[in-house]
N, C-alpha and C. Protein backbone atom coordinates (compact mmCIF):
# COMPACT_ATOMS: atom_id res chain seq x y z
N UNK A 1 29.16 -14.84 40.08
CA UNK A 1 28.29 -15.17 41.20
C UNK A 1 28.52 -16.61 41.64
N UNK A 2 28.60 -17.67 40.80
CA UNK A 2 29.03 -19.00 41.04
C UNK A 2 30.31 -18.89 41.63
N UNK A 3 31.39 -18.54 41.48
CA UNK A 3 32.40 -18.56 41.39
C UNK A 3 32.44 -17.94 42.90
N UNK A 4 31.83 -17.08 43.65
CA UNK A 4 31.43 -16.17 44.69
C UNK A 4 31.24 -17.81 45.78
N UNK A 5 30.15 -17.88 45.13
CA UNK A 5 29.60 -19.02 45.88
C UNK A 5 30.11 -20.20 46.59
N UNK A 6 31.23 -20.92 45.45
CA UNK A 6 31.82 -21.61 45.97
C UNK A 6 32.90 -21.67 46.63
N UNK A 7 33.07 -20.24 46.43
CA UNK A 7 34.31 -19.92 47.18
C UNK A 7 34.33 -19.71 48.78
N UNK A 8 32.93 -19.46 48.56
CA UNK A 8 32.74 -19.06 50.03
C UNK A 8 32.00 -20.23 51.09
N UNK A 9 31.54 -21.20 49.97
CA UNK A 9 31.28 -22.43 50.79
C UNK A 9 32.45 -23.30 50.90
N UNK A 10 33.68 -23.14 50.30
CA UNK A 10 34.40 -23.82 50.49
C UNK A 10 34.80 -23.28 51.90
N UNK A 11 34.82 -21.74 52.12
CA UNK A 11 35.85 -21.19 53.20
C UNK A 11 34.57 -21.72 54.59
N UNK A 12 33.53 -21.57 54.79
CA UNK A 12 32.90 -21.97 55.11
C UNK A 12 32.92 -23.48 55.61
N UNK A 13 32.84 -24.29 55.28
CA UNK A 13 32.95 -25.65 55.22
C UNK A 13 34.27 -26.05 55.84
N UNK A 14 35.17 -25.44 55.53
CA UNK A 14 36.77 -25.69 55.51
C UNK A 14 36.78 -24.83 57.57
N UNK A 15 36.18 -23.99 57.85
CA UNK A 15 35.81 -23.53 59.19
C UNK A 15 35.61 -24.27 59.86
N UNK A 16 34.52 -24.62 59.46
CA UNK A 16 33.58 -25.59 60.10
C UNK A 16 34.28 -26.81 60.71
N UNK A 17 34.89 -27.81 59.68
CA UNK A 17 35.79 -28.84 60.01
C UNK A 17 36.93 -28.40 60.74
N UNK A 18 37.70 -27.18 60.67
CA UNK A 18 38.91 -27.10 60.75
C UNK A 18 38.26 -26.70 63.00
N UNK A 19 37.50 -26.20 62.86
CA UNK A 19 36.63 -25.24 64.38
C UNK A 19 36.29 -26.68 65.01
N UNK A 20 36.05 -27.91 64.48
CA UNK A 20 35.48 -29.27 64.82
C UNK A 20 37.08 -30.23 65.28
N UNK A 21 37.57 -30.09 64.47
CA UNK A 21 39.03 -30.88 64.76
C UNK A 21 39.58 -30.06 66.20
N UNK A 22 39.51 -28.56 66.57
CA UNK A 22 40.50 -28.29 66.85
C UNK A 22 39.74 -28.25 68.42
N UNK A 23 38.51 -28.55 68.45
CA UNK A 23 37.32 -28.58 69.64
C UNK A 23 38.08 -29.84 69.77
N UNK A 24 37.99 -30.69 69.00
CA UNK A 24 37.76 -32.26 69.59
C UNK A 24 39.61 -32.01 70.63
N UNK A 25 40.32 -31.28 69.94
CA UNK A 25 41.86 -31.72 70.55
C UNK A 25 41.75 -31.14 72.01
N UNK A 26 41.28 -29.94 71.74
CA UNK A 26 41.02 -29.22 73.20
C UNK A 26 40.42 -30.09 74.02
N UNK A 27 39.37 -30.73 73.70
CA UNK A 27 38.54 -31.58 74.83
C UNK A 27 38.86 -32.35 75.25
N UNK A 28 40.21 -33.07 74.15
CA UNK A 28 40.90 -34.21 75.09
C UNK A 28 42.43 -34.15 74.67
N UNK A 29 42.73 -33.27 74.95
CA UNK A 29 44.23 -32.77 74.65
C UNK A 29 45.22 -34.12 74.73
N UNK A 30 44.93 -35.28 76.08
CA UNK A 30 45.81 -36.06 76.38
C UNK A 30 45.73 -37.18 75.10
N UNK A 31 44.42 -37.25 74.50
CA UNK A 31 44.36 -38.56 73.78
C UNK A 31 44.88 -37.68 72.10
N UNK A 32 44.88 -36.66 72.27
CA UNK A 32 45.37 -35.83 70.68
C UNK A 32 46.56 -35.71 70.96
N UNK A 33 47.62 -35.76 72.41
CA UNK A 33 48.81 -35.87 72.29
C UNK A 33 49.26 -37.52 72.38
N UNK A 34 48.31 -38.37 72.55
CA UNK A 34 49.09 -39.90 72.64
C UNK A 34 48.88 -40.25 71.13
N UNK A 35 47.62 -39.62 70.41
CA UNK A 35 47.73 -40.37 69.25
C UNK A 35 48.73 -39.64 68.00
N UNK A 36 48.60 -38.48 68.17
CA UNK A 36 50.03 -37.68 67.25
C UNK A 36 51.66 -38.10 67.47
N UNK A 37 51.78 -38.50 68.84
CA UNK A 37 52.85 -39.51 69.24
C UNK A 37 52.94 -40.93 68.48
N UNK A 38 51.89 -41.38 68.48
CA UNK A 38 51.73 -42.79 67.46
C UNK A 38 52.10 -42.94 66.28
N UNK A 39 51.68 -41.48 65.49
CA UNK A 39 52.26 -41.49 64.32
C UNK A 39 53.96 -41.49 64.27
N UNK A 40 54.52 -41.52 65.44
CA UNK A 40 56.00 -41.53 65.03
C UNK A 40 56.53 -40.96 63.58
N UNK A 41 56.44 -39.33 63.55
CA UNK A 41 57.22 -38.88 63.07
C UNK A 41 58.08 -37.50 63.36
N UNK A 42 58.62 -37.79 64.69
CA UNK A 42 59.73 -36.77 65.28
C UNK A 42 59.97 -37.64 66.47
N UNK A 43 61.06 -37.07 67.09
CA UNK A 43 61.19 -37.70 68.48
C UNK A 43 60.50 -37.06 69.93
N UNK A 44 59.76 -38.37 70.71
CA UNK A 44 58.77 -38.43 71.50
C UNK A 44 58.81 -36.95 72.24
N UNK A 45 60.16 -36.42 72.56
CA UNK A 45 60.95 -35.71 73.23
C UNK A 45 60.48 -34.09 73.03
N UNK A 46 59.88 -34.22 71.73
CA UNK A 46 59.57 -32.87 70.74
C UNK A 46 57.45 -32.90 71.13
N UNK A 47 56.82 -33.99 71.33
CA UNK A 47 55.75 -33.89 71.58
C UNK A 47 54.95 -33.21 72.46
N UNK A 48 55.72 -32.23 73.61
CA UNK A 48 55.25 -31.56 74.38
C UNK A 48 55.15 -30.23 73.97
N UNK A 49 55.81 -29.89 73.09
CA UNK A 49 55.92 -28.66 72.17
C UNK A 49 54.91 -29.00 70.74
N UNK A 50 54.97 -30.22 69.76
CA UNK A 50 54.60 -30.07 68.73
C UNK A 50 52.79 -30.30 69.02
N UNK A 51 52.82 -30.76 69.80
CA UNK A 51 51.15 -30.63 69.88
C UNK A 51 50.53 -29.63 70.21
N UNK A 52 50.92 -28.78 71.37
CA UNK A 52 50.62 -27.57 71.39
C UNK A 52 50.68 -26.53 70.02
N UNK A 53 51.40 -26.47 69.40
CA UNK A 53 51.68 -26.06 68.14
C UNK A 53 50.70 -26.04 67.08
N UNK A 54 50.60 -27.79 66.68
CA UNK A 54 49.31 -28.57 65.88
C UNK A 54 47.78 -27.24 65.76
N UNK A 55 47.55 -27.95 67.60
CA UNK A 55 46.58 -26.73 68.21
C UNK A 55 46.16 -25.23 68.16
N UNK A 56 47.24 -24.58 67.68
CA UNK A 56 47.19 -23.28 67.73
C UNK A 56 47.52 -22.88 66.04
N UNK A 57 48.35 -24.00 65.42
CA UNK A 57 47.75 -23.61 63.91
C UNK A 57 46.45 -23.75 63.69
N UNK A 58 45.91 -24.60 64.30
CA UNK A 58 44.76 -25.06 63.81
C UNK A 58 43.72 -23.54 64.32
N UNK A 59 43.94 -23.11 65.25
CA UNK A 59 43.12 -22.38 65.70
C UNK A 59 43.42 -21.20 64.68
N UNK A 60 45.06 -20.49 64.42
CA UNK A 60 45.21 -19.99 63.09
C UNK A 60 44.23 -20.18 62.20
N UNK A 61 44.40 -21.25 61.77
CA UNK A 61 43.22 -21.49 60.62
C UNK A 61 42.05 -20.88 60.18
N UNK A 62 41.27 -21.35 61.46
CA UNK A 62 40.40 -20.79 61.75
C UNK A 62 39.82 -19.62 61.59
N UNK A 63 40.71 -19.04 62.39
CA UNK A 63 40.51 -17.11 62.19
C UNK A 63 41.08 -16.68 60.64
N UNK A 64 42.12 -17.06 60.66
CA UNK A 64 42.74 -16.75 58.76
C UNK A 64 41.67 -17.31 57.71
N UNK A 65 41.23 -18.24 57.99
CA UNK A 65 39.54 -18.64 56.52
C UNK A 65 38.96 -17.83 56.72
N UNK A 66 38.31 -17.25 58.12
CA UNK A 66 37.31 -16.28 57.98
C UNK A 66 37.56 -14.89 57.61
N UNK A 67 38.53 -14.69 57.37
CA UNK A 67 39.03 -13.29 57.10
C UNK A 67 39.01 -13.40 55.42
N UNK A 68 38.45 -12.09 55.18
CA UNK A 68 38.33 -11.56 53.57
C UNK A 68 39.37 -12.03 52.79
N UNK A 69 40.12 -11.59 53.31
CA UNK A 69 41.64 -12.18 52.18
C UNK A 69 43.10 -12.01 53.46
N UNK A 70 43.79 -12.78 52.48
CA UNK A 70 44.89 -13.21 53.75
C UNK A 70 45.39 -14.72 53.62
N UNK A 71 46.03 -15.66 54.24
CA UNK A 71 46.62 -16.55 54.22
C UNK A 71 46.07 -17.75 54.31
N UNK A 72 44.47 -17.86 54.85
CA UNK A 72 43.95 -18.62 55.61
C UNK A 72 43.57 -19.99 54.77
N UNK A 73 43.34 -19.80 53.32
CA UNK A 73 43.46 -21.23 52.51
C UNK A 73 44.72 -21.79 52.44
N UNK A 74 45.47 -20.90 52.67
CA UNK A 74 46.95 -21.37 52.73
C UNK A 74 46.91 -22.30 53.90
N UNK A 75 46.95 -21.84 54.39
CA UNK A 75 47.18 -22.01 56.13
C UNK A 75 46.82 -23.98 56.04
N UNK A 76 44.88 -23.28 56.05
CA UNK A 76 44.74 -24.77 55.67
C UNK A 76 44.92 -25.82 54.71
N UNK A 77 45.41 -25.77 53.19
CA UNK A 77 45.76 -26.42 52.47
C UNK A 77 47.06 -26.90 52.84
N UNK A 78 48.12 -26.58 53.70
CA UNK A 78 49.30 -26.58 54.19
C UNK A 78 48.84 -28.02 55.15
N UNK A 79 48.00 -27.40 56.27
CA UNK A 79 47.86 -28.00 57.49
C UNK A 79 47.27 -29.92 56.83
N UNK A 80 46.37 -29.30 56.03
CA UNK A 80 45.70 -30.93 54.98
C UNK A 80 46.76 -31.41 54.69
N UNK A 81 48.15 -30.88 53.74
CA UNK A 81 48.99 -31.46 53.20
C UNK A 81 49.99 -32.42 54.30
N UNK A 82 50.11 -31.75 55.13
CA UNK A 82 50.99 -32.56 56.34
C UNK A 82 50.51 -33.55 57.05
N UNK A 83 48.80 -33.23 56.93
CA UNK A 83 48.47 -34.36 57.61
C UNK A 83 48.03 -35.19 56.60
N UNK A 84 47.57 -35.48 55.84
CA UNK A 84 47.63 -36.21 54.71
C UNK A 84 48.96 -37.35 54.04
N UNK A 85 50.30 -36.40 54.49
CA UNK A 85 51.68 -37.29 54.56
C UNK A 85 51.78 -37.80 55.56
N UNK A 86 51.07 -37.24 56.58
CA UNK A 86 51.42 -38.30 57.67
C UNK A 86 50.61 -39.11 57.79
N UNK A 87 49.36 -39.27 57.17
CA UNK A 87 48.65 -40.49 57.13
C UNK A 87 48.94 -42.01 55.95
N UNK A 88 49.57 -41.37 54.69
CA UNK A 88 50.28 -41.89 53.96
C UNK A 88 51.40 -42.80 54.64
N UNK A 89 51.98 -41.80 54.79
CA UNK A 89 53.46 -42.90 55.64
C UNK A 89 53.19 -43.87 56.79
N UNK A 90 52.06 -43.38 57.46
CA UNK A 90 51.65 -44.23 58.54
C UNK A 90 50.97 -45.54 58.01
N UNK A 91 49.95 -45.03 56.78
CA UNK A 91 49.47 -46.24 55.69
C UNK A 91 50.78 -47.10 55.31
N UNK A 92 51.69 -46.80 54.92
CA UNK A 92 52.44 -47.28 53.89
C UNK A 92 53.40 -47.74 55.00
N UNK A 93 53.97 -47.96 56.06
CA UNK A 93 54.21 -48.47 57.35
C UNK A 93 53.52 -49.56 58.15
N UNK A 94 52.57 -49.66 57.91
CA UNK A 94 51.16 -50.74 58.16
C UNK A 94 50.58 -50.51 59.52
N UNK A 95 51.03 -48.83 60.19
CA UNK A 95 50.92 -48.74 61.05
C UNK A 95 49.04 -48.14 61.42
N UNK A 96 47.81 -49.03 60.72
CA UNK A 96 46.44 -48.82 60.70
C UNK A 96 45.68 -49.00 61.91
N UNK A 97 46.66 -49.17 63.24
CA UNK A 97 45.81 -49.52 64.30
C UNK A 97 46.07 -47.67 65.69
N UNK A 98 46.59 -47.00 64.75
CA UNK A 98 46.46 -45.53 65.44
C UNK A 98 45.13 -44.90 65.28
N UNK A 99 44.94 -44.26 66.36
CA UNK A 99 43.73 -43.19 65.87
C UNK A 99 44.60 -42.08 65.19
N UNK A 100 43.73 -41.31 64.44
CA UNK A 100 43.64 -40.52 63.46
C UNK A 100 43.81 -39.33 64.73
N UNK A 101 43.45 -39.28 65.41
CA UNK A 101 43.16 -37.95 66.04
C UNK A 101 42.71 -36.58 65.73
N UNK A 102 41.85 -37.14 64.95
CA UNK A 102 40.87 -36.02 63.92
C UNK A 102 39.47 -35.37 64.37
N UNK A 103 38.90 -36.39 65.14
CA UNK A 103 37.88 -36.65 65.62
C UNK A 103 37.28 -36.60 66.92
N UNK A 104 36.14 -36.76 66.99
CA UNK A 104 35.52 -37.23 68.59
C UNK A 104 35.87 -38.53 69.16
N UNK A 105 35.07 -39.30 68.58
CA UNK A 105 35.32 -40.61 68.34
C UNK A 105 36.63 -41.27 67.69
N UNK A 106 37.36 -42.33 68.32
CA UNK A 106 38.69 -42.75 68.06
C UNK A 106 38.41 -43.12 66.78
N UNK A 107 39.34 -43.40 65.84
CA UNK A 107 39.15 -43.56 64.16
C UNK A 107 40.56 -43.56 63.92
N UNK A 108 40.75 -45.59 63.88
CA UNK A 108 42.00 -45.84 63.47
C UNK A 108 42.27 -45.17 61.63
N UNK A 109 43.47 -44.82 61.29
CA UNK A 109 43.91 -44.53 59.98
C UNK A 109 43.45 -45.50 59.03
N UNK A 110 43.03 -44.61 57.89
CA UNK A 110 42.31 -45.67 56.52
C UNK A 110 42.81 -44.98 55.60
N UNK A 111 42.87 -46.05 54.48
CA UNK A 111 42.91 -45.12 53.15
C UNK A 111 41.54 -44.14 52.86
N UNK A 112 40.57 -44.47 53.44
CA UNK A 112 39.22 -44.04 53.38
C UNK A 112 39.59 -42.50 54.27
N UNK A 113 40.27 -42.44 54.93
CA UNK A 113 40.48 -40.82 55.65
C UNK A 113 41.34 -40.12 54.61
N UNK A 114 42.30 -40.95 53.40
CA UNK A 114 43.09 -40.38 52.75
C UNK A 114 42.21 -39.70 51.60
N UNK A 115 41.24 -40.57 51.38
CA UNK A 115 39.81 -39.77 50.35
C UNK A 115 39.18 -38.68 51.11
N UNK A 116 39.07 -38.70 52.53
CA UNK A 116 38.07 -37.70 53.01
C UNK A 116 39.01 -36.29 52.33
N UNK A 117 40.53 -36.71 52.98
CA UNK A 117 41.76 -35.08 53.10
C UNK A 117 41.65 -34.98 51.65
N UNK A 118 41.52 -36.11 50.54
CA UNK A 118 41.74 -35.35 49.28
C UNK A 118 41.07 -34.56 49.08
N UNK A 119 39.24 -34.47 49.20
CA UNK A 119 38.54 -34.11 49.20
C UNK A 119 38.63 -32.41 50.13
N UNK A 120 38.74 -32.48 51.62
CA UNK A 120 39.35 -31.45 51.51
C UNK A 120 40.63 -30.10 51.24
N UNK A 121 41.35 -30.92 50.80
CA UNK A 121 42.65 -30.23 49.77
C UNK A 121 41.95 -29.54 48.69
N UNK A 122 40.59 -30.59 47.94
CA UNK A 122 40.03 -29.68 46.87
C UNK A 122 39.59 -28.58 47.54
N UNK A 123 38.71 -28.48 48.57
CA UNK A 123 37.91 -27.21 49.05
C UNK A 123 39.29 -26.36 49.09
N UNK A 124 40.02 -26.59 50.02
CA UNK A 124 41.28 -25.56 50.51
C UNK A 124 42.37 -24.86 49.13
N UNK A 125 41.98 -25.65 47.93
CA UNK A 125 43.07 -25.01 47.04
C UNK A 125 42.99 -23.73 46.49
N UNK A 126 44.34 -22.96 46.83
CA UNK A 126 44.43 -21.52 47.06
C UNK A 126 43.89 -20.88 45.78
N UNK A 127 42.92 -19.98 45.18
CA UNK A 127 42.58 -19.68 44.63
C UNK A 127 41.60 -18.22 45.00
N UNK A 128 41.90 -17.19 43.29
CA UNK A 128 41.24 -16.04 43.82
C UNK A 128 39.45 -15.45 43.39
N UNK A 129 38.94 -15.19 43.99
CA UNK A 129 37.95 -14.62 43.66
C UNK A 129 37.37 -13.60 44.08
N UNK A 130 36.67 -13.04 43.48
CA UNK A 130 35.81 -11.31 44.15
C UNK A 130 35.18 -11.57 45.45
N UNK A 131 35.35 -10.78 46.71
CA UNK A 131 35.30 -10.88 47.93
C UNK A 131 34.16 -10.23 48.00
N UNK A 132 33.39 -9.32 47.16
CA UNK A 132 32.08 -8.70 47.83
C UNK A 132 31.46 -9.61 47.29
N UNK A 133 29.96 -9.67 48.25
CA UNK A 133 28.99 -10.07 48.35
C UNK A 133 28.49 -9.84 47.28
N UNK A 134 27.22 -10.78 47.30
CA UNK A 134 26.43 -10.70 45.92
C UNK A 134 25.05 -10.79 46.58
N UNK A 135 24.28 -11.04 47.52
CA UNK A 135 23.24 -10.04 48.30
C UNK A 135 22.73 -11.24 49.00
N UNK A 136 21.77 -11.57 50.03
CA UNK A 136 20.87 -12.45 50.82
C UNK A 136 20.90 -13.57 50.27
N UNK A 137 20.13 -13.53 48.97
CA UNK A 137 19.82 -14.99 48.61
C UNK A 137 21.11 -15.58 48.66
N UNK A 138 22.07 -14.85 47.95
CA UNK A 138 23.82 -15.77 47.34
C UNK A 138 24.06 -16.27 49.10
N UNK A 139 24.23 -15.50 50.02
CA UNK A 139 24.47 -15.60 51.22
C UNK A 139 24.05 -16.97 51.97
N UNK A 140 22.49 -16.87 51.82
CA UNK A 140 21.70 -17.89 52.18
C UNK A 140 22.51 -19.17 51.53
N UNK A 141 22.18 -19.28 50.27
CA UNK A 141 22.86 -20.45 49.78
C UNK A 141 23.90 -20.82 50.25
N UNK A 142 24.99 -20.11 50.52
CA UNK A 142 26.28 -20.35 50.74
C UNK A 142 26.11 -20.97 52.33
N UNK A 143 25.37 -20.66 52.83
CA UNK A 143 24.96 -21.17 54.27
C UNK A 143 24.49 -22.53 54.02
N UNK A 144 23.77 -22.47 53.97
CA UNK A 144 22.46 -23.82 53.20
C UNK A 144 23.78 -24.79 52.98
N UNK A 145 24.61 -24.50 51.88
CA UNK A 145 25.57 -25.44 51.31
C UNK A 145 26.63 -25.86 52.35
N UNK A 146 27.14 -24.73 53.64
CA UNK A 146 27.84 -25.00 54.06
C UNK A 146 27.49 -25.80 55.38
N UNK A 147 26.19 -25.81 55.43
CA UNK A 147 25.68 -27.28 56.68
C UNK A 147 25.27 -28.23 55.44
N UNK A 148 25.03 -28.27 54.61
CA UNK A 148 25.42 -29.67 53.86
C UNK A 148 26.23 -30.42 53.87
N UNK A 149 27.19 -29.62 53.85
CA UNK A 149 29.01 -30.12 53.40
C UNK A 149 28.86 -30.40 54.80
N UNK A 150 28.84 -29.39 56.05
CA UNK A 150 29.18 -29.70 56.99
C UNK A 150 28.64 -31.31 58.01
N UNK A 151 27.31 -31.37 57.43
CA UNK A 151 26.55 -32.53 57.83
C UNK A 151 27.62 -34.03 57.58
N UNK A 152 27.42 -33.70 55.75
CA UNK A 152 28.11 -34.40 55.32
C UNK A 152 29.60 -35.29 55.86
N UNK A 153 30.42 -34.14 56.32
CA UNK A 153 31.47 -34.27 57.13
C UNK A 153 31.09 -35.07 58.10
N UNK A 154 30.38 -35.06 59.18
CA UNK A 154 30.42 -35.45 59.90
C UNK A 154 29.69 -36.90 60.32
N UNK A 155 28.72 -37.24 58.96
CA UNK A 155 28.31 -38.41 58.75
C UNK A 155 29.70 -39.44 58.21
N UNK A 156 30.52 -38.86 57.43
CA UNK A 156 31.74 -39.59 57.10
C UNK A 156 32.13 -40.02 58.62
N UNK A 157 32.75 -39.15 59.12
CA UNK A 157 33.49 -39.20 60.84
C UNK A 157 33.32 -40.25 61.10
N UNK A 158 31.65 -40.19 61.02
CA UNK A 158 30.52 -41.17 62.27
C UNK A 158 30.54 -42.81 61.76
N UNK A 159 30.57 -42.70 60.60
CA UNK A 159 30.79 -43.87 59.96
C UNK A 159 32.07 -44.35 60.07
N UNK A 160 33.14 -44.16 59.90
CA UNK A 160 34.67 -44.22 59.70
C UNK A 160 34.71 -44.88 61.18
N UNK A 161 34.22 -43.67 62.42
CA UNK A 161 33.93 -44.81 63.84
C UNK A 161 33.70 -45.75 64.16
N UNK A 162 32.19 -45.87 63.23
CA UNK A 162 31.71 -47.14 63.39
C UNK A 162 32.28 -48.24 63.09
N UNK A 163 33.27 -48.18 62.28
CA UNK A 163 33.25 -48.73 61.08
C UNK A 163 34.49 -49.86 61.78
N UNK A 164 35.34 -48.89 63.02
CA UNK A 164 36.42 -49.37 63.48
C UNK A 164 35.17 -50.04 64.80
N UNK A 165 34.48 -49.51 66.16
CA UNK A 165 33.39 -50.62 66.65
C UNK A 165 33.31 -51.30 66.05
N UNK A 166 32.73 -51.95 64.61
CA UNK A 166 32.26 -52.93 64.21
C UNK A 166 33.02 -54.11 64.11
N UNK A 167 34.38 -53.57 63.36
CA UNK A 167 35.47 -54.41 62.97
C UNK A 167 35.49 -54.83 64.53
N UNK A 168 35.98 -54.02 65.61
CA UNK A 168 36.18 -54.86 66.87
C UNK A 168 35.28 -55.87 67.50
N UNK A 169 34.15 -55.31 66.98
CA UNK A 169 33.24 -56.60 67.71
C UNK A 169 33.16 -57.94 67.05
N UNK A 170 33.33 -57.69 65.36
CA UNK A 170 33.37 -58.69 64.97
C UNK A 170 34.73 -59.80 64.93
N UNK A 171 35.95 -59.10 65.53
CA UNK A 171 37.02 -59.61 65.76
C UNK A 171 37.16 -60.30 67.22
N UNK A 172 35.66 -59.54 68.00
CA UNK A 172 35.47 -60.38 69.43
C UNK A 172 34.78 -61.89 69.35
N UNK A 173 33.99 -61.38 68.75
CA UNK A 173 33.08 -62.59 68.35
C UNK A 173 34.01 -63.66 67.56
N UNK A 174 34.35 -63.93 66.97
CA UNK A 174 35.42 -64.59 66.17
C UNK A 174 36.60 -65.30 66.85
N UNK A 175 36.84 -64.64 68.31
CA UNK A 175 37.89 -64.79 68.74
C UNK A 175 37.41 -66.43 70.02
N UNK A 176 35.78 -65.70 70.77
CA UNK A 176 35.20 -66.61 71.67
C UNK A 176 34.37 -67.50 70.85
């Protein structure tokens, strides 16, 4: 029953974020293709194709978590892993003044986004468990838990935002 549970708040949770990232690209497709360009890792030339792409795994995703069984932790533990190297290399490049393009809100690259992806790599790691239900209450919970997590998520985001506002203002102030 535990084992039920978390499995299903992980797939849950892992929706949730993955249905949130792939809203934010749609809504501003131009600033999710200038900042995936930033990361410079293919040539510029390939960006009219690889973002569209990005987009429609992501939407993959999506539909593959919610499905009983099938590929869909894959899918997303894959999709974490790539972007996770590409936040690495972009870290390890000193290249920290890109947005992330993860988000609503712009959110230059941190090692602090490299803790959020570890964190979800744990939810996403491929693993099996019994797919029937275990009745209302288990259900409920698994709900309950998965706007926790999901809250959670998005208080990180909001902060990580801020976090880049703040630095700018205090780099304004400093400057006059």
């Amino acid at each position: 029953m535990l084992s039920w549970v978390l499995y299903m708040t992980a797939i849950g949770t892992l929706a949730v974020v993955f249905l949130l990232s792939v809203s934010h690209k749609l809504k501003d497709f131009p600033r999710f293709k200038a900042s995936l360009g930033a990361y410079r890792l293919f040539p510029e030339s390939l960006l009219s194709v690889v973002a569209p792409i990005v987009v429609v795994l992501e939407m993959s995703a999506v539909v593959a978590i919610l499905l009983p069984t099938g590929p869909g932790k894959w899918i997303a533990f894959m999709l974490l892993m790539v972007y996770t190297a590409a936040l690495a290399v972009n870290l390890l490049r000193g290249n920290t003044s890109i947005d992330c393009g993860c988000g609503d809100a712009p959110t230059p690259i941190s090692g602090w986004l490299l803790l959020r992806n570890g964190a979800l790599l744990l939810l996403a790691l491929p693993y099996e468990t019994d797919v029937v239900s275990h009745g209302v209450w288990h259900l409920g919970l698994v709900v309950l838990l998965v706007i926790v997590l999901g809250t959670f998520y998005l208080i990180v985001e909001q902060l990580l935002a801020n976090q880049h506002v703040l630095n700018q203002g205090q780099a304004g102030s400093e400057g006059g």
